[in-house]
PDB file of N, CA and C in Angstrom:
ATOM      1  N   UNK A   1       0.840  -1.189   0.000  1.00  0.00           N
ATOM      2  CA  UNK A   1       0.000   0.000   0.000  1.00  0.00           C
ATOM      3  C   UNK A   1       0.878   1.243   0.000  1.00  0.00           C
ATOM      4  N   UNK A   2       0.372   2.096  -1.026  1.00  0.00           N
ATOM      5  CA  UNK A   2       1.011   3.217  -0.664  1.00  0.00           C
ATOM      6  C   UNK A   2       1.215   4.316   0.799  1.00  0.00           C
ATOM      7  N   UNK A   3       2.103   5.200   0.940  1.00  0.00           N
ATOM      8  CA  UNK A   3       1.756   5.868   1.846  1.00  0.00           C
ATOM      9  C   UNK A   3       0.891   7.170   1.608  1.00  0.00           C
ATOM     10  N   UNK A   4       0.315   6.882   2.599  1.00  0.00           N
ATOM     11  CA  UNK A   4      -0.835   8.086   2.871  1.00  0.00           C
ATOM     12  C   UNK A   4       0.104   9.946   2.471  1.00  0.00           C
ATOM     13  N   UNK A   5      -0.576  10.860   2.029  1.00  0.00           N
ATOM     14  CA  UNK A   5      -0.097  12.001   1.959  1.00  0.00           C
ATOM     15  C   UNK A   5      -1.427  13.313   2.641  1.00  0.00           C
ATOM     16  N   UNK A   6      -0.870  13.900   2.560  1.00  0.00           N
ATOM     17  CA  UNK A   6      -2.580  15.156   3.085  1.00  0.00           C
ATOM     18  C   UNK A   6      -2.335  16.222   2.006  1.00  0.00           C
ATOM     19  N   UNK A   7      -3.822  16.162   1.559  1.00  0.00           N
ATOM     20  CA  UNK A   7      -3.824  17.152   0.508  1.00  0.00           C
ATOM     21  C   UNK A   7      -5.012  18.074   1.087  1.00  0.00           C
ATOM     22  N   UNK A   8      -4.483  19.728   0.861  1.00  0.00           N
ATOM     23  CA  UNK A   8      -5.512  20.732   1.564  1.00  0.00           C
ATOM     24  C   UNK A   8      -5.980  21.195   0.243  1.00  0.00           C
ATOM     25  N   UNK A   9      -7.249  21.574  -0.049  1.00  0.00           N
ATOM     26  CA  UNK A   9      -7.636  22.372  -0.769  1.00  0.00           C
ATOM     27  C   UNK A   9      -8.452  24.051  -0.316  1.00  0.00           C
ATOM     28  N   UNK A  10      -8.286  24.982  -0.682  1.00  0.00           N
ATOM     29  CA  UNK A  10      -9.345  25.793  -0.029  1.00  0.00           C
ATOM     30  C   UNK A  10     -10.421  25.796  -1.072  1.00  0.00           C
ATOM     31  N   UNK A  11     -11.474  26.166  -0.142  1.00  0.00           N
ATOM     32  CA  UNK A  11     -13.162  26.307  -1.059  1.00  0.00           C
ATOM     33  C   UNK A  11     -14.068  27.319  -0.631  1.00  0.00           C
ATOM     34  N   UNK A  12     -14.478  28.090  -1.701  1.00  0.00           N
ATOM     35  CA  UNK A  12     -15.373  29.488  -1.201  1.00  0.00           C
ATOM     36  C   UNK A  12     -16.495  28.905  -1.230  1.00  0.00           C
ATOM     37  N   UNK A  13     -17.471  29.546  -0.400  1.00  0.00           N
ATOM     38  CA  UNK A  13     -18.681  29.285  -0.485  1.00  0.00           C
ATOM     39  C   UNK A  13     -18.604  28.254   0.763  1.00  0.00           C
ATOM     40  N   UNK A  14     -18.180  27.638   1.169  1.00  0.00           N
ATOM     41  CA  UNK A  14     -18.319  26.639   2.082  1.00  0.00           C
ATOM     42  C   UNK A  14     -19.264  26.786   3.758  1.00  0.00           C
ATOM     43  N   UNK A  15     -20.111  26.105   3.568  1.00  0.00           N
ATOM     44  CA  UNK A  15     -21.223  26.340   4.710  1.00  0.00           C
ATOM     45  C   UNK A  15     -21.087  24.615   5.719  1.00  0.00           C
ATOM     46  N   UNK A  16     -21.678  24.818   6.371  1.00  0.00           N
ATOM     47  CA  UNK A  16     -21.803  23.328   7.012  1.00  0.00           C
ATOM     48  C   UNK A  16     -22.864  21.991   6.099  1.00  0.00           C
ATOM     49  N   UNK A  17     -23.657  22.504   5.146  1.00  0.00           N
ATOM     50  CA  UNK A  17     -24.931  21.865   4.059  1.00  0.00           C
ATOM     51  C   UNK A  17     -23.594  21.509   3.840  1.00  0.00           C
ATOM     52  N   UNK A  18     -22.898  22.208   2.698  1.00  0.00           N
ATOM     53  CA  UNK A  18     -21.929  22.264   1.288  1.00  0.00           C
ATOM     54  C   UNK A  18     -20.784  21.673   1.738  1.00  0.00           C
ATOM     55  N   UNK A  19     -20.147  21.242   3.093  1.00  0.00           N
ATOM     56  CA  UNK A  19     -19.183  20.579   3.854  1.00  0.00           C
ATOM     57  C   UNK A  19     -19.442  19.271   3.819  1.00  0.00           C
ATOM     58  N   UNK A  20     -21.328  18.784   3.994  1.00  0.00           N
ATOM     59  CA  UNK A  20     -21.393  17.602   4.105  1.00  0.00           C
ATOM     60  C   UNK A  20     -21.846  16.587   2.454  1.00  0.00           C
ATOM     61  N   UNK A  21     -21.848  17.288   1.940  1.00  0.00           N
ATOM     62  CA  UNK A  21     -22.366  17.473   0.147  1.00  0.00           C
ATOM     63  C   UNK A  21     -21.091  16.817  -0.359  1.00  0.00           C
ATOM     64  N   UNK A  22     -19.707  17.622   0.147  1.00  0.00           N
ATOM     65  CA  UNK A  22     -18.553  16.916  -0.352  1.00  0.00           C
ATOM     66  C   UNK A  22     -18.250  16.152   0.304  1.00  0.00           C
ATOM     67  N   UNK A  23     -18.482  15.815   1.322  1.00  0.00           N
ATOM     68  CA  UNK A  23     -17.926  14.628   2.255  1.00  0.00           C
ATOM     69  C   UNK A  23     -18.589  13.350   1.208  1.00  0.00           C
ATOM     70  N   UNK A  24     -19.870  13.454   1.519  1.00  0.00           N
ATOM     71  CA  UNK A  24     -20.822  12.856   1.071  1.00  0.00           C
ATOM     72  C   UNK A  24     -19.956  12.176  -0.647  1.00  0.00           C
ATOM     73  N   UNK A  25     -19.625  13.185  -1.538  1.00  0.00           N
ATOM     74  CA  UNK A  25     -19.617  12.416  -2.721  1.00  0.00           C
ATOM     75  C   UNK A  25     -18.022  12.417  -2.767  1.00  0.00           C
ATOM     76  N   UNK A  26     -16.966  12.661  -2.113  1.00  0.00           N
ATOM     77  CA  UNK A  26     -15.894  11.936  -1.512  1.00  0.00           C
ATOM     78  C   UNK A  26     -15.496  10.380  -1.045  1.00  0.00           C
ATOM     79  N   UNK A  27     -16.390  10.317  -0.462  1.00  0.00           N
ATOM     80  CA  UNK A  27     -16.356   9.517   0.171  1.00  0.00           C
ATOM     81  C   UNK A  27     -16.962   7.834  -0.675  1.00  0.00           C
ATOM     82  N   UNK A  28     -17.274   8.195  -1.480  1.00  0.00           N
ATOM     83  CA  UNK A  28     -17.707   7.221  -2.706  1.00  0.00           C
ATOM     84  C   UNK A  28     -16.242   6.638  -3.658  1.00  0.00           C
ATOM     85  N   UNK A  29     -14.670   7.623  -3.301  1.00  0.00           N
ATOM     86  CA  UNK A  29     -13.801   7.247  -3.724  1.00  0.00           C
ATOM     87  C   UNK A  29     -12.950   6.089  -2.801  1.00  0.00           C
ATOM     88  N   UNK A  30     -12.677   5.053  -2.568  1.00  0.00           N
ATOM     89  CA  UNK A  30     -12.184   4.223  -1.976  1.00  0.00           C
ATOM     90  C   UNK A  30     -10.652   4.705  -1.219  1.00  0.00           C
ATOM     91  N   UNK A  31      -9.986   5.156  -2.171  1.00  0.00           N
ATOM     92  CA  UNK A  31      -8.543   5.606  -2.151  1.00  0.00           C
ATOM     93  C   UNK A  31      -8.536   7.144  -1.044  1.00  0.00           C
ATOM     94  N   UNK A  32      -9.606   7.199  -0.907  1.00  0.00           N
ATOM     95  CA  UNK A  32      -9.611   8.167   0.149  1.00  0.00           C
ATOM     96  C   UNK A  32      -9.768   7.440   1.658  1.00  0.00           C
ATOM     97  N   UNK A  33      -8.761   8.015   2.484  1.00  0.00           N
ATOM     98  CA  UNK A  33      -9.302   7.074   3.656  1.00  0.00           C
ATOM     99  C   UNK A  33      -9.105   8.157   4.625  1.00  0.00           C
ATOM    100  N   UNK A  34      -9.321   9.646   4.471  1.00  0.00           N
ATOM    101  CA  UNK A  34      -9.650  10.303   5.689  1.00  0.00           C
ATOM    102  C   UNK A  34     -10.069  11.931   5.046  1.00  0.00           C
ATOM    103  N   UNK A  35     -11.124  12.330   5.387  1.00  0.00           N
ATOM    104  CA  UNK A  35     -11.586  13.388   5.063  1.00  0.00           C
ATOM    105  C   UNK A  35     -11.969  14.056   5.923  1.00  0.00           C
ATOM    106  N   UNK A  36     -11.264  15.221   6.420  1.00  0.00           N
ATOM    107  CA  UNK A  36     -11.669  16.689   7.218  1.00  0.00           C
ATOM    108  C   UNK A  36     -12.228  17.832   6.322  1.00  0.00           C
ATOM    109  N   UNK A  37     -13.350  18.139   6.650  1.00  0.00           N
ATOM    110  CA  UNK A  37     -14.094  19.199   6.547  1.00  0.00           C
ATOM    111  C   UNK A  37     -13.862  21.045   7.632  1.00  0.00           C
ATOM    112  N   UNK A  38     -13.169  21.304   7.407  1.00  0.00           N
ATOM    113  CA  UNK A  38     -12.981  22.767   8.237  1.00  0.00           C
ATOM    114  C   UNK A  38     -13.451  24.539   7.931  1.00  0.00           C
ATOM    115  N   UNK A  39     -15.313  24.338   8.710  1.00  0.00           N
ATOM    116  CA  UNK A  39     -15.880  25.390   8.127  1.00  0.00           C
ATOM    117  C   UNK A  39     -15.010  26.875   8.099  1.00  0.00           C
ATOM    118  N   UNK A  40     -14.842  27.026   9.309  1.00  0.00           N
ATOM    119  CA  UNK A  40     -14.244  28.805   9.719  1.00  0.00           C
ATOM    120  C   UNK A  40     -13.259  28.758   8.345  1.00  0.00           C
ATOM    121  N   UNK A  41     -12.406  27.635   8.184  1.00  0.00           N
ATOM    122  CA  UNK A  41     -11.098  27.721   7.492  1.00  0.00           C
ATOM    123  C   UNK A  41     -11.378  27.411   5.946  1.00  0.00           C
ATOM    124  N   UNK A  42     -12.711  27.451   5.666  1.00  0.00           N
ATOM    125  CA  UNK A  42     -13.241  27.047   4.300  1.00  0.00           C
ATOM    126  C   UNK A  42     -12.250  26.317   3.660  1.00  0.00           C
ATOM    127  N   UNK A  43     -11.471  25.021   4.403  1.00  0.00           N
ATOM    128  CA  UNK A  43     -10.494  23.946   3.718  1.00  0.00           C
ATOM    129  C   UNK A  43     -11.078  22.677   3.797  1.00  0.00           C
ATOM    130  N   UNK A  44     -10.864  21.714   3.090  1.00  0.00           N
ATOM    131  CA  UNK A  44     -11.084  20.097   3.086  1.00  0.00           C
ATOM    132  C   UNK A  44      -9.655  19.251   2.706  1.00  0.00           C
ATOM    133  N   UNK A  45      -9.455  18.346   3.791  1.00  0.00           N
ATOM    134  CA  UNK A  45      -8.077  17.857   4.127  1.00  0.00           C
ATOM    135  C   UNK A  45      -8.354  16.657   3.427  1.00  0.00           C
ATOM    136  N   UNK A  46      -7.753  15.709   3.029  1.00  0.00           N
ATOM    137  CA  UNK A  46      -8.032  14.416   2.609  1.00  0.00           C
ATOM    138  C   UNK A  46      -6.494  13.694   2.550  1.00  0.00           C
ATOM    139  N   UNK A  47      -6.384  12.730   3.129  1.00  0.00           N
ATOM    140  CA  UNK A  47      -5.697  11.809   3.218  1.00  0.00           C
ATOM    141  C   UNK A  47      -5.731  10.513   2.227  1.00  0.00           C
ATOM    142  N   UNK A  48      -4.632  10.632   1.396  1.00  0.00           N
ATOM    143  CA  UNK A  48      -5.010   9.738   0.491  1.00  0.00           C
ATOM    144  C   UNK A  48      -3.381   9.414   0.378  1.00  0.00           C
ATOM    145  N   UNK A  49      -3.244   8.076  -0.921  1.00  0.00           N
ATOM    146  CA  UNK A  49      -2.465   8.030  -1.471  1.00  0.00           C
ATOM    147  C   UNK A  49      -1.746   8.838  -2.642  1.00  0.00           C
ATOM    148  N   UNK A  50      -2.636   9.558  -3.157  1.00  0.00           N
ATOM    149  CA  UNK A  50      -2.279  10.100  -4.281  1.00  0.00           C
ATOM    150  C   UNK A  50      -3.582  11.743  -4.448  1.00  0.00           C
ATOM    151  N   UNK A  51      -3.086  12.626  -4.766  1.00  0.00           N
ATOM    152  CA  UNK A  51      -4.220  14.265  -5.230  1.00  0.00           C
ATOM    153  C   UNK A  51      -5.167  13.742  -6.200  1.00  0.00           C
ATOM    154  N   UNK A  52      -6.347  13.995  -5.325  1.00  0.00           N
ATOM    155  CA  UNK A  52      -7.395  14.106  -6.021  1.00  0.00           C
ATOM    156  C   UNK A  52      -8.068  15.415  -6.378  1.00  0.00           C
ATOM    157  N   UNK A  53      -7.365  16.201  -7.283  1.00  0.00           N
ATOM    158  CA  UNK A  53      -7.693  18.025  -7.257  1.00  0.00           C
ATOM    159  C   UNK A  53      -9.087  17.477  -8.025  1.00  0.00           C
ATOM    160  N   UNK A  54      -9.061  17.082  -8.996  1.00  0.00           N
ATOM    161  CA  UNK A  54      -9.880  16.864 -10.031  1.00  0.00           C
ATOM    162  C   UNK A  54     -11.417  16.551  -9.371  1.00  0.00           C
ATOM    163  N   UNK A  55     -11.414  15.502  -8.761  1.00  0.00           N
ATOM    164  CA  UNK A  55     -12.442  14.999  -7.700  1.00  0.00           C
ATOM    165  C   UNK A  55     -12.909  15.890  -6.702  1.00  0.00           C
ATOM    166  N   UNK A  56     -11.635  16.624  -6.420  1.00  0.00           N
ATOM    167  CA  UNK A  56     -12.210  17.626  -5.787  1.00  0.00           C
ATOM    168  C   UNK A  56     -13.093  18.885  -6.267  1.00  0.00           C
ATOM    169  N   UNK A  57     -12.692  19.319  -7.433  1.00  0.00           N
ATOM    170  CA  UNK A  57     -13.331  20.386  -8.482  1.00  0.00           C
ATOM    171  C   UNK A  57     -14.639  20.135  -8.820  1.00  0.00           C
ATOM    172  N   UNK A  58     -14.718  18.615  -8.947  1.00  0.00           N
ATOM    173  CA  UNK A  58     -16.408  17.848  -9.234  1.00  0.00           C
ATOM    174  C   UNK A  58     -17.174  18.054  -8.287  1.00  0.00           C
ATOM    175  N   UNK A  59     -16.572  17.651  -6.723  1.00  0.00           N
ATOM    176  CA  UNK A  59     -17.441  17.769  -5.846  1.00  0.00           C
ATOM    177  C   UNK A  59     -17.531  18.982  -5.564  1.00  0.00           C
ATOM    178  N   UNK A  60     -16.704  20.136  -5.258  1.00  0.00           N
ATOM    179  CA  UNK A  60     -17.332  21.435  -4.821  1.00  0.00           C
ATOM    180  C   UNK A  60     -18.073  21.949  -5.757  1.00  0.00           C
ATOM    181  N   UNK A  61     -18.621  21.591  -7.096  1.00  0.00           N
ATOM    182  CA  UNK A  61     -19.538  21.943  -8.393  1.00  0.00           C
ATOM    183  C   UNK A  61     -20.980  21.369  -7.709  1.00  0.00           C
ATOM    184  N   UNK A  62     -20.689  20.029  -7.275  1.00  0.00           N
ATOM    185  CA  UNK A  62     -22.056  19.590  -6.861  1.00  0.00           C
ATOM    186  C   UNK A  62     -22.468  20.082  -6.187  1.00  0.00           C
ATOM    187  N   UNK A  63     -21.736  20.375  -4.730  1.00  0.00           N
ATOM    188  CA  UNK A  63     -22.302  21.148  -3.542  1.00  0.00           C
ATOM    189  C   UNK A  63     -22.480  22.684  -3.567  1.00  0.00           C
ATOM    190  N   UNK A  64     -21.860  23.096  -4.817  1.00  0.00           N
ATOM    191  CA  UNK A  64     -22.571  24.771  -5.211  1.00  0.00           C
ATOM    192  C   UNK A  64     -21.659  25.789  -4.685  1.00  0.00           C
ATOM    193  N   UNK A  65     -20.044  25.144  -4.433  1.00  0.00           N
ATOM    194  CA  UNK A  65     -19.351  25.795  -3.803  1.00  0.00           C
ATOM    195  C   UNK A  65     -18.055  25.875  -4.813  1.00  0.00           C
ATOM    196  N   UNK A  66     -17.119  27.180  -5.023  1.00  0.00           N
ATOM    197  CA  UNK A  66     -16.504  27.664  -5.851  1.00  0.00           C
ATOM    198  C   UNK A  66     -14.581  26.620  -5.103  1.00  0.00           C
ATOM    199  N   UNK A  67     -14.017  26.107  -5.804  1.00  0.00           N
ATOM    200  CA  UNK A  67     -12.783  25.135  -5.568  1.00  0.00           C
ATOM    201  C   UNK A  67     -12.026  26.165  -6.253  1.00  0.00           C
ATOM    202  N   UNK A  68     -11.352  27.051  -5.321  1.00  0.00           N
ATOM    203  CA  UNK A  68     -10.210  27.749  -5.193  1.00  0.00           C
ATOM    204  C   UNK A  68      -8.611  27.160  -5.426  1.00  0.00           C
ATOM    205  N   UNK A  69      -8.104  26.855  -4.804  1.00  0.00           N
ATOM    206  CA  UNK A  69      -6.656  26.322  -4.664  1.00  0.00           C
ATOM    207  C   UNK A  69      -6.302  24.940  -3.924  1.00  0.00           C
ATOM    208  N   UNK A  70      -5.137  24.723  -4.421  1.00  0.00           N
ATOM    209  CA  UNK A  70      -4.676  23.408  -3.606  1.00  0.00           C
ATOM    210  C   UNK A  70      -3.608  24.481  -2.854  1.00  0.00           C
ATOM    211  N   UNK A  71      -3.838  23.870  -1.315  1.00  0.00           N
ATOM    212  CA  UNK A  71      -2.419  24.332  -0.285  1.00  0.00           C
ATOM    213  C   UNK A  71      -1.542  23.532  -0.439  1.00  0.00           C
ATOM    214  N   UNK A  72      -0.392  24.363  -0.534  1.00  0.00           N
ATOM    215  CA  UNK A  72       1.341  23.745  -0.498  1.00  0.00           C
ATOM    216  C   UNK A  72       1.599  24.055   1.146  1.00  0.00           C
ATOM    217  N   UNK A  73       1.418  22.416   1.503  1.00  0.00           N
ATOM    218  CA  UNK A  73       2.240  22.634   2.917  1.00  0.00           C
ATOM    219  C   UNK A  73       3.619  22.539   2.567  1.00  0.00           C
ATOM    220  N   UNK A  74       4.298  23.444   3.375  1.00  0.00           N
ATOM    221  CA  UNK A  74       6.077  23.212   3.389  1.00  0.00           C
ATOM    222  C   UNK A  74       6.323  23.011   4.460  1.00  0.00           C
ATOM    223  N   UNK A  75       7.487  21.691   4.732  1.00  0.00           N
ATOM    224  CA  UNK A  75       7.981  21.465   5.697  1.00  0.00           C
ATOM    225  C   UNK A  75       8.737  21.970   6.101  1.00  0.00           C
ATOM    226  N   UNK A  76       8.898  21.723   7.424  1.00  0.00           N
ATOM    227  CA  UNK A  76      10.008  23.218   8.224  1.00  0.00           C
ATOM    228  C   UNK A  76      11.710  22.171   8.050  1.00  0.00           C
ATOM    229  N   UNK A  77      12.275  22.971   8.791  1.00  0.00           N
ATOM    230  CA  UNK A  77      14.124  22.738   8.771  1.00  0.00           C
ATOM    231  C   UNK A  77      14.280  21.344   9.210  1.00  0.00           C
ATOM    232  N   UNK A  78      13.451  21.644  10.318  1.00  0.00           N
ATOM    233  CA  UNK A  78      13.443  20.148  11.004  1.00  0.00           C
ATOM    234  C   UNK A  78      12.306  19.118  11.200  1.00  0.00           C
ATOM    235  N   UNK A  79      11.647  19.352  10.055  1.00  0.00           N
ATOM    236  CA  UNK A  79      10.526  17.871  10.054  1.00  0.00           C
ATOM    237  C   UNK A  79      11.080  16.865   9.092  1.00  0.00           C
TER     238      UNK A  79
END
């Protein structure tokens, strides 16, 4: 199995409905095996093997919410 990675995306529009809309049709992908929803921070975390931007762009279309950017976490000096 591969190793797991965390991919952040930010998303406008994001309400607590439109949080569970993408969970909801996320979660229909297997290769996903952890999904955070974070209203204040209008982000969705997903733990996967591999970026699903694409999947992601579909689902914030369904839930009526605008898919902004993927976050570049950078690791510090010493992680």
């Amino acid at each position: 199995m591969s190793k797991l990675k965390s991919y952040t995306y930010l998303i406008d529009g994001l309400n607590p409905e439109k949080g569970v809309k993408i969970k909801k049709v996320l979660q229909k992908i297997p290769e996903i095996k952890s999904i955070t929803v974070d209203i204040p921070g209008g982000t969705v975390e997903l733990f996967s093997p591999k970026d699903f931007e694409t999947e992601m762009k579909y689902a914030s279309e369904l839930a009526g919410t605008s898919f902004r950017i993927q976050i570049k976490k950078k690791r510090g000096l010493f992680s």
